[in-house]
PDB file of N, CA and C in Angstrom:
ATOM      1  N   UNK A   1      23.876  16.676   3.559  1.00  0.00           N
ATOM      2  CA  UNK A   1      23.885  17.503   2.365  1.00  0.00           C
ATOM      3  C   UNK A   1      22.455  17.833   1.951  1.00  0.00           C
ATOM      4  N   UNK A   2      22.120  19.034   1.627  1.00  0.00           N
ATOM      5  CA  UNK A   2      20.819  19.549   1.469  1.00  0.00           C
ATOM      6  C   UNK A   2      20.615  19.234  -0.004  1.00  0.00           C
ATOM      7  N   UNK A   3      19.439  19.547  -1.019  1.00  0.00           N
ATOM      8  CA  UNK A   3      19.167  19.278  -2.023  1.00  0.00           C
ATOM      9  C   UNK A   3      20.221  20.380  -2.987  1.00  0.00           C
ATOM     10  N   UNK A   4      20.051  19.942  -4.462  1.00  0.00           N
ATOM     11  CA  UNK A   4      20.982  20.713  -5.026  1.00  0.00           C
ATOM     12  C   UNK A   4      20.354  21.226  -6.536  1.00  0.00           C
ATOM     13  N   UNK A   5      20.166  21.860  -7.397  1.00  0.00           N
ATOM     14  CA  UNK A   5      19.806  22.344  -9.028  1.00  0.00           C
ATOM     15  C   UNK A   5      21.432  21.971  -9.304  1.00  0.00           C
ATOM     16  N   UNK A   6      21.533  21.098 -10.259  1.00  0.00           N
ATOM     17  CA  UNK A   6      22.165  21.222 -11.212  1.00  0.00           C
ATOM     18  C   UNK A   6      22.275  21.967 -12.585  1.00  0.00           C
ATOM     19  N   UNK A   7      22.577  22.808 -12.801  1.00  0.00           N
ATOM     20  CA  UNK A   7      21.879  23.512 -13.941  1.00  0.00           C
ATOM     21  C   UNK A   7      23.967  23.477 -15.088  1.00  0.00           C
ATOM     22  N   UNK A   8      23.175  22.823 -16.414  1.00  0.00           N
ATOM     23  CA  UNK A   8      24.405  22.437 -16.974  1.00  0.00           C
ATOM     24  C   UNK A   8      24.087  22.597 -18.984  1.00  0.00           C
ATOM     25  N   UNK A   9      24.505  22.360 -19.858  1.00  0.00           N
ATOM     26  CA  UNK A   9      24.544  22.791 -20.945  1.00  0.00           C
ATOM     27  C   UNK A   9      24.339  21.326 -21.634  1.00  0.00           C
ATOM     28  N   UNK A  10      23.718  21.521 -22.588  1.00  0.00           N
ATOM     29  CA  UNK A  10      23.788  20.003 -23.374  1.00  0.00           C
ATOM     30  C   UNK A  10      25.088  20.595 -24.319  1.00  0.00           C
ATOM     31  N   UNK A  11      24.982  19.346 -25.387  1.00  0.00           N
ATOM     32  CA  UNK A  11      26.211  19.164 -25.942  1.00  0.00           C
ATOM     33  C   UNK A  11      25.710  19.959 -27.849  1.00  0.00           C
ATOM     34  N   UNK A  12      23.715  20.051 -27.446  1.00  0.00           N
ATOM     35  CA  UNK A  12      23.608  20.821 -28.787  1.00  0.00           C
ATOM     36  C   UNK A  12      23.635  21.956 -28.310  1.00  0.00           C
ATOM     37  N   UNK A  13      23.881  22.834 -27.060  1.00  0.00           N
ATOM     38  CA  UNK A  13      23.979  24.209 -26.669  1.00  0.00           C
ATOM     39  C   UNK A  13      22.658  24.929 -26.010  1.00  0.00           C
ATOM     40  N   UNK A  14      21.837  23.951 -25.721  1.00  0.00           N
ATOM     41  CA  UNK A  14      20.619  24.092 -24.756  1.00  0.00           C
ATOM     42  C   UNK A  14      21.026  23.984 -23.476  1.00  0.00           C
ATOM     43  N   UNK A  15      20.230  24.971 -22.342  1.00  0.00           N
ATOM     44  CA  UNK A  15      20.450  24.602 -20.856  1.00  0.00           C
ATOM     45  C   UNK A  15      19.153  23.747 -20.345  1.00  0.00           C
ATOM     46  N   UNK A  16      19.856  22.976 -19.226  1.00  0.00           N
ATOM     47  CA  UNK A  16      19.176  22.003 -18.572  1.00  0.00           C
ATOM     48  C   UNK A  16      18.692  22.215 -17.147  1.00  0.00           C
ATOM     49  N   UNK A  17      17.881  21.795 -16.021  1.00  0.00           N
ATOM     50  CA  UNK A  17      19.256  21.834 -14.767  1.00  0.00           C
ATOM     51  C   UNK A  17      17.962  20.074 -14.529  1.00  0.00           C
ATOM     52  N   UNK A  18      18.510  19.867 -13.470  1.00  0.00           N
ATOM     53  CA  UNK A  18      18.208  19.172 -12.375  1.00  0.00           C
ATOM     54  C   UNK A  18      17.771  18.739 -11.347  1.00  0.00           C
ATOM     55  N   UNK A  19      17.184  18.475 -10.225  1.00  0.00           N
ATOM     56  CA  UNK A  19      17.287  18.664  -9.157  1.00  0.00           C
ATOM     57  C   UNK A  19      17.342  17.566  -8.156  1.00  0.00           C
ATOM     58  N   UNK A  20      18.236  17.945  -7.599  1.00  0.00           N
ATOM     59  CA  UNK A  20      18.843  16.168  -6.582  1.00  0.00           C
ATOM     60  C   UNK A  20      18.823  16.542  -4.988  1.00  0.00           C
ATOM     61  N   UNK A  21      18.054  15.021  -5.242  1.00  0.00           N
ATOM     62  CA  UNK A  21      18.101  14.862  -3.575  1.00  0.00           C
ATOM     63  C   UNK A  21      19.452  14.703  -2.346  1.00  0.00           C
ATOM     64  N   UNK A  22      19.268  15.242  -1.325  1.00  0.00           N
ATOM     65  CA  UNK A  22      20.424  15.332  -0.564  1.00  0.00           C
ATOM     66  C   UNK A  22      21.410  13.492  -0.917  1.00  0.00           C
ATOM     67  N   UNK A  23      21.243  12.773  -1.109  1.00  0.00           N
ATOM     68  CA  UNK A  23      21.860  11.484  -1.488  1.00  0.00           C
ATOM     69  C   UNK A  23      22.181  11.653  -3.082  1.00  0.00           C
ATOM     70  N   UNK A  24      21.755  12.779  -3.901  1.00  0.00           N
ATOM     71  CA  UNK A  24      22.470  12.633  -5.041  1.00  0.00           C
ATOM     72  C   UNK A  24      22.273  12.013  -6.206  1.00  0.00           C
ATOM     73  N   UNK A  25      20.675  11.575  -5.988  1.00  0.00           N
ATOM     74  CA  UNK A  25      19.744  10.830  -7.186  1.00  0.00           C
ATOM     75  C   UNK A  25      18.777  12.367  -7.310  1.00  0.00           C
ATOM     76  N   UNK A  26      19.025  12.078  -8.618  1.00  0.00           N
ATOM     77  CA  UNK A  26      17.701  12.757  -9.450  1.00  0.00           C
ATOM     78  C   UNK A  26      16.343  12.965  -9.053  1.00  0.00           C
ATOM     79  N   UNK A  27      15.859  13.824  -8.789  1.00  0.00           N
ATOM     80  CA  UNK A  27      14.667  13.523  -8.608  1.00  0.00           C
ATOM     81  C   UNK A  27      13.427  14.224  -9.217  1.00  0.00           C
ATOM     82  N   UNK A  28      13.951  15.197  -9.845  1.00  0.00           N
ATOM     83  CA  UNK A  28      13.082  16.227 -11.208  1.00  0.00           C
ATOM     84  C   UNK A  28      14.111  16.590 -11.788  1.00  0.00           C
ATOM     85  N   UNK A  29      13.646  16.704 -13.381  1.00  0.00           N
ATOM     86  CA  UNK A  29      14.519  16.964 -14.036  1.00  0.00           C
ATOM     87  C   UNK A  29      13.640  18.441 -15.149  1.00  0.00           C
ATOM     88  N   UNK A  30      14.404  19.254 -15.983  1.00  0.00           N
ATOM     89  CA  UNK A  30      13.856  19.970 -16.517  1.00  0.00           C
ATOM     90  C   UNK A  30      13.444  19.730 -18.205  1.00  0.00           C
ATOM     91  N   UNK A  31      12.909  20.721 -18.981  1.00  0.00           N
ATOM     92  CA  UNK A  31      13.026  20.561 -20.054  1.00  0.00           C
ATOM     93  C   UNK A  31      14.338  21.236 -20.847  1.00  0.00           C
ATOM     94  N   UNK A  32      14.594  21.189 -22.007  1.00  0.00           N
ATOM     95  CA  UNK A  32      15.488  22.188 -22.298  1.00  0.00           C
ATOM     96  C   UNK A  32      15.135  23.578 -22.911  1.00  0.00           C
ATOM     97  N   UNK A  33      16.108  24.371 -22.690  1.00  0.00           N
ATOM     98  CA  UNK A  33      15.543  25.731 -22.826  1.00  0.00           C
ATOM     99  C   UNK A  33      16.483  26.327 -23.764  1.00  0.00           C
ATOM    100  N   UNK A  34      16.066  27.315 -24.637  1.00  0.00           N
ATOM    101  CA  UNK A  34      17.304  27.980 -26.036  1.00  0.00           C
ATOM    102  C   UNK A  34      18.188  28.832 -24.524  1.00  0.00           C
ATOM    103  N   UNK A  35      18.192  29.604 -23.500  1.00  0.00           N
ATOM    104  CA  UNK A  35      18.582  30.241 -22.822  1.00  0.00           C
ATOM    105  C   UNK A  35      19.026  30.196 -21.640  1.00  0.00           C
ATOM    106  N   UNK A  36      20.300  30.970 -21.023  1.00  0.00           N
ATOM    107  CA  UNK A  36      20.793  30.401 -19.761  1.00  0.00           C
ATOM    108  C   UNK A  36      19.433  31.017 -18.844  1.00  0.00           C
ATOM    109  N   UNK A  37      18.974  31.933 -19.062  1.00  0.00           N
ATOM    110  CA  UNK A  37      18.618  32.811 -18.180  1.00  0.00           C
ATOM    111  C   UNK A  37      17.066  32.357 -17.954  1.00  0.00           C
ATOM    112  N   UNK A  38      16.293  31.569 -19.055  1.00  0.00           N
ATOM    113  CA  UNK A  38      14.938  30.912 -18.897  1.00  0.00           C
ATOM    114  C   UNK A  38      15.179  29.593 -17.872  1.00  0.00           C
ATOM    115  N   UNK A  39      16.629  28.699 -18.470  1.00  0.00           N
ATOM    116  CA  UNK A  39      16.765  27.907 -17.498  1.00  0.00           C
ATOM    117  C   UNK A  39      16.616  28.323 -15.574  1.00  0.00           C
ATOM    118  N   UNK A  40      17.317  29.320 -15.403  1.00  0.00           N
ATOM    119  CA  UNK A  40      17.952  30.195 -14.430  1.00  0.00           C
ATOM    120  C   UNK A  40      16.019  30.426 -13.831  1.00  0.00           C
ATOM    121  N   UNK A  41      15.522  31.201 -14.513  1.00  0.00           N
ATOM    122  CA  UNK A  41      13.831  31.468 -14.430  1.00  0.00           C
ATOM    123  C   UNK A  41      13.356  30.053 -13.377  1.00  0.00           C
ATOM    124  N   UNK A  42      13.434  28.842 -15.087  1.00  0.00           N
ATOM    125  CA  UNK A  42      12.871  27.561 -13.814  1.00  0.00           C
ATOM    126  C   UNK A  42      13.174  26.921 -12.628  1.00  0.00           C
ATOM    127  N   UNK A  43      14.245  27.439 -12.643  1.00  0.00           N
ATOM    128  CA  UNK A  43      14.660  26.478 -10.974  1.00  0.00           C
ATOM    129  C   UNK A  43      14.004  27.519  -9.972  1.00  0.00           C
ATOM    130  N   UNK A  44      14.134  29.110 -10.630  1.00  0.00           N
ATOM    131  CA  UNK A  44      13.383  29.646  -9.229  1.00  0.00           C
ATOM    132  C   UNK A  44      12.238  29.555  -9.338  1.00  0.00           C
ATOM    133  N   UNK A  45      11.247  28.916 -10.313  1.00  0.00           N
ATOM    134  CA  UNK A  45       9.928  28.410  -9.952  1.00  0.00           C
ATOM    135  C   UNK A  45       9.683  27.591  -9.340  1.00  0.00           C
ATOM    136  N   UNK A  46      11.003  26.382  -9.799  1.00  0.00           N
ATOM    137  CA  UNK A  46      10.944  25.213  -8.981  1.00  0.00           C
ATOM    138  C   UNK A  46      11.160  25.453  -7.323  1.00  0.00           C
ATOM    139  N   UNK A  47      11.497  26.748  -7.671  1.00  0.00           N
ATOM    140  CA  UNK A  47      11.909  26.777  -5.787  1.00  0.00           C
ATOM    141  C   UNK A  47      10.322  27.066  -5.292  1.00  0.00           C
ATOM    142  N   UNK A  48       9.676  27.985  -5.962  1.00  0.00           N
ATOM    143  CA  UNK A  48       8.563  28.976  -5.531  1.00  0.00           C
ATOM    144  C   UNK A  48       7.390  27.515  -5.398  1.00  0.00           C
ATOM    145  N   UNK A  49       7.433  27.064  -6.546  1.00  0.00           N
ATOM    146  CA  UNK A  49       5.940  25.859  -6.848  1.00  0.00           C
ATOM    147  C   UNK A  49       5.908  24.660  -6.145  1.00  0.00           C
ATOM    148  N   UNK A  50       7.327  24.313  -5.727  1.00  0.00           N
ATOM    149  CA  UNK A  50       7.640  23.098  -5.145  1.00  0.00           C
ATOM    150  C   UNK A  50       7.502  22.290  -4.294  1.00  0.00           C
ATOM    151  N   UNK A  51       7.141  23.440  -3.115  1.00  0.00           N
ATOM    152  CA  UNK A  51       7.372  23.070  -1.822  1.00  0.00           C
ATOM    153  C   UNK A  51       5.290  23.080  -1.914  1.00  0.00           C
ATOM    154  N   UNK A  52       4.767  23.446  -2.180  1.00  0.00           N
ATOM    155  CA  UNK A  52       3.511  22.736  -2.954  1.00  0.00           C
ATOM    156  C   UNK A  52       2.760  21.805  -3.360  1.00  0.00           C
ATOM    157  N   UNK A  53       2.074  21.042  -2.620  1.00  0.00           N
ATOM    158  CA  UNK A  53       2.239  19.550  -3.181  1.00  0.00           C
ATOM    159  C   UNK A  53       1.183  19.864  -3.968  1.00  0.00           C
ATOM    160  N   UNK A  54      -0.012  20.515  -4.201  1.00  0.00           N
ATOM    161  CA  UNK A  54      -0.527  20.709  -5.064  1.00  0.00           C
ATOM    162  C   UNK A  54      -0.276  20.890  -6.145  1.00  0.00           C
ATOM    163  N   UNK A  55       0.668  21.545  -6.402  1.00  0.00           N
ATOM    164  CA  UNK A  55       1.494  21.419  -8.014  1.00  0.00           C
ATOM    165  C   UNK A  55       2.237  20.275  -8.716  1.00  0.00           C
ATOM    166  N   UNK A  56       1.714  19.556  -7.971  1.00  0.00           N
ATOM    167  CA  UNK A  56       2.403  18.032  -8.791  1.00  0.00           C
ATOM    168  C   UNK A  56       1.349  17.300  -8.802  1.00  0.00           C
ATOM    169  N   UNK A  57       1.503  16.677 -10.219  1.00  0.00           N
ATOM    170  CA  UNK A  57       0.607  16.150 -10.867  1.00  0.00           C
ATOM    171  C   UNK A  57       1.153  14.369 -10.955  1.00  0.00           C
ATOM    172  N   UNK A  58       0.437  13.303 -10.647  1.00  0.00           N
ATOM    173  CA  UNK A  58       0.280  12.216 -10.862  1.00  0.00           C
ATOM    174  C   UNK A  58      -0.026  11.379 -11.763  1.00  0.00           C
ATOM    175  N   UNK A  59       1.586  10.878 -12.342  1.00  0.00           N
ATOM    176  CA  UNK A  59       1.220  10.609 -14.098  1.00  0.00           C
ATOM    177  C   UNK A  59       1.738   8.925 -14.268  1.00  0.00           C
ATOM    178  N   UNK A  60       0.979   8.088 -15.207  1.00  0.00           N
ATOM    179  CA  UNK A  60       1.526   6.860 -15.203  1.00  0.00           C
ATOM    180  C   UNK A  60       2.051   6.748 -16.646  1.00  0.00           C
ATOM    181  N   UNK A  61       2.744   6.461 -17.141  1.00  0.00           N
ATOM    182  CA  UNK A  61       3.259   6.042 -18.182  1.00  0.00           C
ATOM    183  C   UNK A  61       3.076   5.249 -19.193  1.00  0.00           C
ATOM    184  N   UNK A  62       3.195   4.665 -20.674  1.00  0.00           N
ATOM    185  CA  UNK A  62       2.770   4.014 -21.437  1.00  0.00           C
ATOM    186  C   UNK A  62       2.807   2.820 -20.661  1.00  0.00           C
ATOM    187  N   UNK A  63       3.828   2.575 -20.142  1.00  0.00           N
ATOM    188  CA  UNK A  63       4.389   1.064 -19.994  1.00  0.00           C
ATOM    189  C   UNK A  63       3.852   0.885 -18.291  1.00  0.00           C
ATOM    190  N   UNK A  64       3.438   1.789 -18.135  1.00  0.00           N
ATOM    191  CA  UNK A  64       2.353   1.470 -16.711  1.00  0.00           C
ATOM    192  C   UNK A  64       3.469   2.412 -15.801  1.00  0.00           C
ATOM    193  N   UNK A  65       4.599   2.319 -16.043  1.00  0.00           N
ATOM    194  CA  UNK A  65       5.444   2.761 -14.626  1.00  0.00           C
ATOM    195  C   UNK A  65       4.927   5.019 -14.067  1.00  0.00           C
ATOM    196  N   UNK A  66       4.649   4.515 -12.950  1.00  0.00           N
ATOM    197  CA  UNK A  66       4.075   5.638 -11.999  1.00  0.00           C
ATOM    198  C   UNK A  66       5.144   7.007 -12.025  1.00  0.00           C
ATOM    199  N   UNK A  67       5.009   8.151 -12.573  1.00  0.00           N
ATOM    200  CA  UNK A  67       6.060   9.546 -11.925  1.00  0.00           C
ATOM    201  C   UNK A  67       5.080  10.765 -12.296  1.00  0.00           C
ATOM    202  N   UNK A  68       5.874  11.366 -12.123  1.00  0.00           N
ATOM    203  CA  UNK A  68       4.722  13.022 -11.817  1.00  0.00           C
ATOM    204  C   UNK A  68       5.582  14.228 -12.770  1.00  0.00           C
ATOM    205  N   UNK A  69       4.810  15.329 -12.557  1.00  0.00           N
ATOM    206  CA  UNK A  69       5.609  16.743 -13.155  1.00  0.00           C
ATOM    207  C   UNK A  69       5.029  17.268 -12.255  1.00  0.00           C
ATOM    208  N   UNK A  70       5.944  18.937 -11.992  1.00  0.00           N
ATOM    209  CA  UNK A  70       5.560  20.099 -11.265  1.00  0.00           C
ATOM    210  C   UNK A  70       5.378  20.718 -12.347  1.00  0.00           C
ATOM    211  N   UNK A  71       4.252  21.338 -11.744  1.00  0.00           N
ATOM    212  CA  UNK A  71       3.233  22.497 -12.279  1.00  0.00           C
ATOM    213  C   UNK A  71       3.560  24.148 -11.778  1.00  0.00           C
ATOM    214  N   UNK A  72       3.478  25.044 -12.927  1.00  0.00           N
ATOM    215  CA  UNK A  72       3.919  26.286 -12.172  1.00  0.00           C
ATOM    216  C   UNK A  72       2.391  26.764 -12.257  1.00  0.00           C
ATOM    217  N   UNK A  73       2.376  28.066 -11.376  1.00  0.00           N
ATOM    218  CA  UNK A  73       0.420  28.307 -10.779  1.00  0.00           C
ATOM    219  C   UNK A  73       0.035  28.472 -12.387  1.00  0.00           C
ATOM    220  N   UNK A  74       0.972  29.070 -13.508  1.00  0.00           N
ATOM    221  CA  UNK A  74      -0.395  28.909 -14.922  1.00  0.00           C
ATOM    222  C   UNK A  74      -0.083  27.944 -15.541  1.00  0.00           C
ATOM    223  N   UNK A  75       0.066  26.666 -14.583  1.00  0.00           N
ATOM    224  CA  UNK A  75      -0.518  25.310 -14.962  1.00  0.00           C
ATOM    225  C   UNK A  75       0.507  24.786 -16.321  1.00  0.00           C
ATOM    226  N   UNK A  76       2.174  25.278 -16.463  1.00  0.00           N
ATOM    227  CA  UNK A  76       2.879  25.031 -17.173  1.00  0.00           C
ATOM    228  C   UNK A  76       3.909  24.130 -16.039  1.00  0.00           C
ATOM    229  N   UNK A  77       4.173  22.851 -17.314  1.00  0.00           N
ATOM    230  CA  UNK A  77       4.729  21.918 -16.781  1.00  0.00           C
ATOM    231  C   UNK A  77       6.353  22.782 -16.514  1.00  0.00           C
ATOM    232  N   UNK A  78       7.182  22.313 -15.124  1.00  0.00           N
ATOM    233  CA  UNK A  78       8.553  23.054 -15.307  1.00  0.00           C
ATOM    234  C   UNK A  78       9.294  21.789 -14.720  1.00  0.00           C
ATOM    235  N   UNK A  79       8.505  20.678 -14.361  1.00  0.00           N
ATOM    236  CA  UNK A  79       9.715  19.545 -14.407  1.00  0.00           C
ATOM    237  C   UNK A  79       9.225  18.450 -14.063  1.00  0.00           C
ATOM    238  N   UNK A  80       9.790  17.373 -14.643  1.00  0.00           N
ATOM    239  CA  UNK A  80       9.150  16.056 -14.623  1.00  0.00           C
ATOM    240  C   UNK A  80      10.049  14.664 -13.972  1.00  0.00           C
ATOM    241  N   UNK A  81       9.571  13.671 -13.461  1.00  0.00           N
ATOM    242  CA  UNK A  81      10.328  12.743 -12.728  1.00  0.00           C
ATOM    243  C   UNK A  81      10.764  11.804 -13.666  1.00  0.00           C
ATOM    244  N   UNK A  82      11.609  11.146 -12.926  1.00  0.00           N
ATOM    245  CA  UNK A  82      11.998   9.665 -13.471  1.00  0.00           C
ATOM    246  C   UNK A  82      11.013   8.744 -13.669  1.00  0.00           C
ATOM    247  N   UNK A  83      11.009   7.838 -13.998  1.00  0.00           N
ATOM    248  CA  UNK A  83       9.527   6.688 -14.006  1.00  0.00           C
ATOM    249  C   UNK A  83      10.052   5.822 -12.961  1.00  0.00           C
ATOM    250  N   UNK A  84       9.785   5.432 -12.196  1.00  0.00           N
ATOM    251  CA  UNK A  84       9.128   4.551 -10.786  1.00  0.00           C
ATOM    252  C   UNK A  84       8.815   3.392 -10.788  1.00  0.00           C
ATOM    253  N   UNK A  85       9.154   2.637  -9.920  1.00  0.00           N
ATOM    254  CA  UNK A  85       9.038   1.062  -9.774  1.00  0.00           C
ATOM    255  C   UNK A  85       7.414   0.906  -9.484  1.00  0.00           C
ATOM    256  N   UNK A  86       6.898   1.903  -8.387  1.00  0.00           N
ATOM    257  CA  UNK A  86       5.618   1.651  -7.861  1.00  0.00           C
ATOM    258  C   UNK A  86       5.409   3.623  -7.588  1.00  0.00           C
ATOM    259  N   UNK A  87       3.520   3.323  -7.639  1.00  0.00           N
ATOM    260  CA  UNK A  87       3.263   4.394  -6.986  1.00  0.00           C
ATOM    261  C   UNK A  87       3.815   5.181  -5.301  1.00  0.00           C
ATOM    262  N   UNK A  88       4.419   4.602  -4.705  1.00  0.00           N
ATOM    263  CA  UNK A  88       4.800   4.287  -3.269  1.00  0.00           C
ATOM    264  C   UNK A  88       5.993   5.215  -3.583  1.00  0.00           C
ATOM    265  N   UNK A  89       6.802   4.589  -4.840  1.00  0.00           N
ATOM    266  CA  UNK A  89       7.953   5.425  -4.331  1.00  0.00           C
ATOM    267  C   UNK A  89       7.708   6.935  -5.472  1.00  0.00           C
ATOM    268  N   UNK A  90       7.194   6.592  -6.310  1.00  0.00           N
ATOM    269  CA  UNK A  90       6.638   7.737  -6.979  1.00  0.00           C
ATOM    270  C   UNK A  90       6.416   9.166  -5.985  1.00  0.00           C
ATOM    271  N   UNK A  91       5.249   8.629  -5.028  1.00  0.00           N
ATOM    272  CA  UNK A  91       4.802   9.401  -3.904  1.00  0.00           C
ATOM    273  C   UNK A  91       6.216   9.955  -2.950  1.00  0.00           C
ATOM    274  N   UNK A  92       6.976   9.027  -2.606  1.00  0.00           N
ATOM    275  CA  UNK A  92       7.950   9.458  -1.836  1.00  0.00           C
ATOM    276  C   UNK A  92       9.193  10.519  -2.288  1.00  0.00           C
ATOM    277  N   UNK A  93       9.264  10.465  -4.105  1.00  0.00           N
ATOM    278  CA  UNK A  93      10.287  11.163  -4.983  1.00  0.00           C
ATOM    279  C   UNK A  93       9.499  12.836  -4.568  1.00  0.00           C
ATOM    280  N   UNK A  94       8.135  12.909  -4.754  1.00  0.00           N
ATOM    281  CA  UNK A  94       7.321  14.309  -4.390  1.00  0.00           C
ATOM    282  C   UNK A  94       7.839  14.596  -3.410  1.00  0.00           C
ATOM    283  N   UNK A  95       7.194  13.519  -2.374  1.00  0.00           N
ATOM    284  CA  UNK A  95       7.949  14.650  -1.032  1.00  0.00           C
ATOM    285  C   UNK A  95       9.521  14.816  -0.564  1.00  0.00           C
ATOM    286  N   UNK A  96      10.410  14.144  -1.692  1.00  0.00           N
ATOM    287  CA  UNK A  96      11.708  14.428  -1.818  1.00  0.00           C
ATOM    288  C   UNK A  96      11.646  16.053  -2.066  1.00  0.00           C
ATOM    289  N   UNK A  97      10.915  15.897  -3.219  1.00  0.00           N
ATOM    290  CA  UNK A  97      10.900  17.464  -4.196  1.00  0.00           C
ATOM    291  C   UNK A  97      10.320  18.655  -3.252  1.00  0.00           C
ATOM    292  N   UNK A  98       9.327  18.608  -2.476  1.00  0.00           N
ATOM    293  CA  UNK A  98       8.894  19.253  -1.597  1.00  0.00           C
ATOM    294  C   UNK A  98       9.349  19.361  -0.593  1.00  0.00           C
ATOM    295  N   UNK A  99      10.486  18.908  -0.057  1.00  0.00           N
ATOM    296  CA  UNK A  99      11.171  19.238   1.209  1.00  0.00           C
ATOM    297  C   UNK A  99      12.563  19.953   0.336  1.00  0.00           C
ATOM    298  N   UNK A 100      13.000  19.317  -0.381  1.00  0.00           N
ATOM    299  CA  UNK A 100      14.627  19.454  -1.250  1.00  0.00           C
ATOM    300  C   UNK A 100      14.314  20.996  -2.082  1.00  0.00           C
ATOM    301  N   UNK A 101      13.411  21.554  -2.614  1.00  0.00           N
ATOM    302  CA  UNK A 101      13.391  22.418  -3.534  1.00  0.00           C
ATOM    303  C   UNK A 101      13.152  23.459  -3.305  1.00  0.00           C
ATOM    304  N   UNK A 102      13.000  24.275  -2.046  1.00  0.00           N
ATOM    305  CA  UNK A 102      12.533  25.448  -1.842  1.00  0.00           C
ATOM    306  C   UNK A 102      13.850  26.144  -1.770  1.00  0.00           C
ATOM    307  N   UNK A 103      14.656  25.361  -0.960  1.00  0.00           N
ATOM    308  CA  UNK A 103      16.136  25.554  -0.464  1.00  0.00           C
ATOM    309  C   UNK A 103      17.226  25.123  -1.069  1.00  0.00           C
ATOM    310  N   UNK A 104      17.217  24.793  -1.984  1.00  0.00           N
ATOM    311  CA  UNK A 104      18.527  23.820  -2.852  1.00  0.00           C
ATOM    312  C   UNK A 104      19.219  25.194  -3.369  1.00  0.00           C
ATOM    313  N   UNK A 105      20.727  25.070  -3.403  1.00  0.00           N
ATOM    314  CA  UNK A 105      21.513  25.760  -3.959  1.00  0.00           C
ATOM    315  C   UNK A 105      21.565  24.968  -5.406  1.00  0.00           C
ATOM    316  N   UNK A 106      21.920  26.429  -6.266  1.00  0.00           N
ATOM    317  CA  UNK A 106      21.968  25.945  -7.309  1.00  0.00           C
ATOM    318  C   UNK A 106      24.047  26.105  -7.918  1.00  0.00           C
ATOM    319  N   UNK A 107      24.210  24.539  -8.698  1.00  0.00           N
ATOM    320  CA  UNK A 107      25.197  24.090  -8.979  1.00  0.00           C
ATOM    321  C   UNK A 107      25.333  24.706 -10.367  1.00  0.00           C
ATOM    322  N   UNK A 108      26.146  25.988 -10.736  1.00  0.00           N
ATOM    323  CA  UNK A 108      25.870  26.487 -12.649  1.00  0.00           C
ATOM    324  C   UNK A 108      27.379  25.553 -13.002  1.00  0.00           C
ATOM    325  N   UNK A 109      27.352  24.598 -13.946  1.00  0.00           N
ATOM    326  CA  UNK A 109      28.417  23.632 -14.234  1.00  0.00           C
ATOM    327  C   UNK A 109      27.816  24.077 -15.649  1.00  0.00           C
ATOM    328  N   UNK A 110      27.662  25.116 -16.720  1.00  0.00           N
ATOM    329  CA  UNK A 110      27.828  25.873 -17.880  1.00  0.00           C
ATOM    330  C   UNK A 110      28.532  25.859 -18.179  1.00  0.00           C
ATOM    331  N   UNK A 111      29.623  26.424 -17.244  1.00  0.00           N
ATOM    332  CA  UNK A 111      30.517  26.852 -18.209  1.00  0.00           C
ATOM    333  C   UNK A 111      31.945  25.443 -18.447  1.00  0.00           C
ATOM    334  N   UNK A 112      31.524  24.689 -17.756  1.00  0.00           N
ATOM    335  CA  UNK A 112      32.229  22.723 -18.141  1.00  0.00           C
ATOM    336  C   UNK A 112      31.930  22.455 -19.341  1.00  0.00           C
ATOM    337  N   UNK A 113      30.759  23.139 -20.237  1.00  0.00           N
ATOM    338  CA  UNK A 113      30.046  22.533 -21.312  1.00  0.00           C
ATOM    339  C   UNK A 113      31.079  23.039 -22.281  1.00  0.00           C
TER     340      UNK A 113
END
């Protein structure tokens, strides 16, 4: 199974999406957006910026734990990771994102909301 965008509705009426690795864990997630169609915008950045490793940025957390965000080229954050046991797997969630995101079909589960 290839990578996938989840793209889905919160419950205050904001869109979200996702993006999962062929096994079905998370591996960037988005911010929320007032619009289907801005959401719709970021995943095809995420497709365009992704496969990029330069656009991901290396971030540690209050509590020390290691994850990153993708960067679109004017340097706006469009999605950020889970927090990480170690830098190791931190590193390995990227090149999840960089192989999984150029090509991921996107899942619209909107209209479930």
């Amino acid at each position: 199974m290839a990578g996938k965008f989840e793209l889905k509705k919160s419950k205050n009426g904001k869109f979200f999406f996702n993006l999962l690795a062929s096994n079905g864990q998370v591996i960037l997630s988005s911010e929320m957006y007032e619009a289907k169609a801005s959401a719709v915008n970021g995943i095809e950045s995420v497709k365009k910026n992704g496969a990029d490793a330069a656009h991901y940025e290396k971030l540690t957390g209050k509590d020390g734990s290691p994850y990153f965000t993708l960067k679109a080229g004017n340097g706006q954050v469009i999605g950020q990771s889970q927090m990480y046991a170690s830098e190791t797997t931190r590193d390995n969630g990227i090149q999840s994102c960089v192989s999984h995101a150029p090509g991921a079909t996107v899942d619209d589960q909107t209209a479930q909301a």
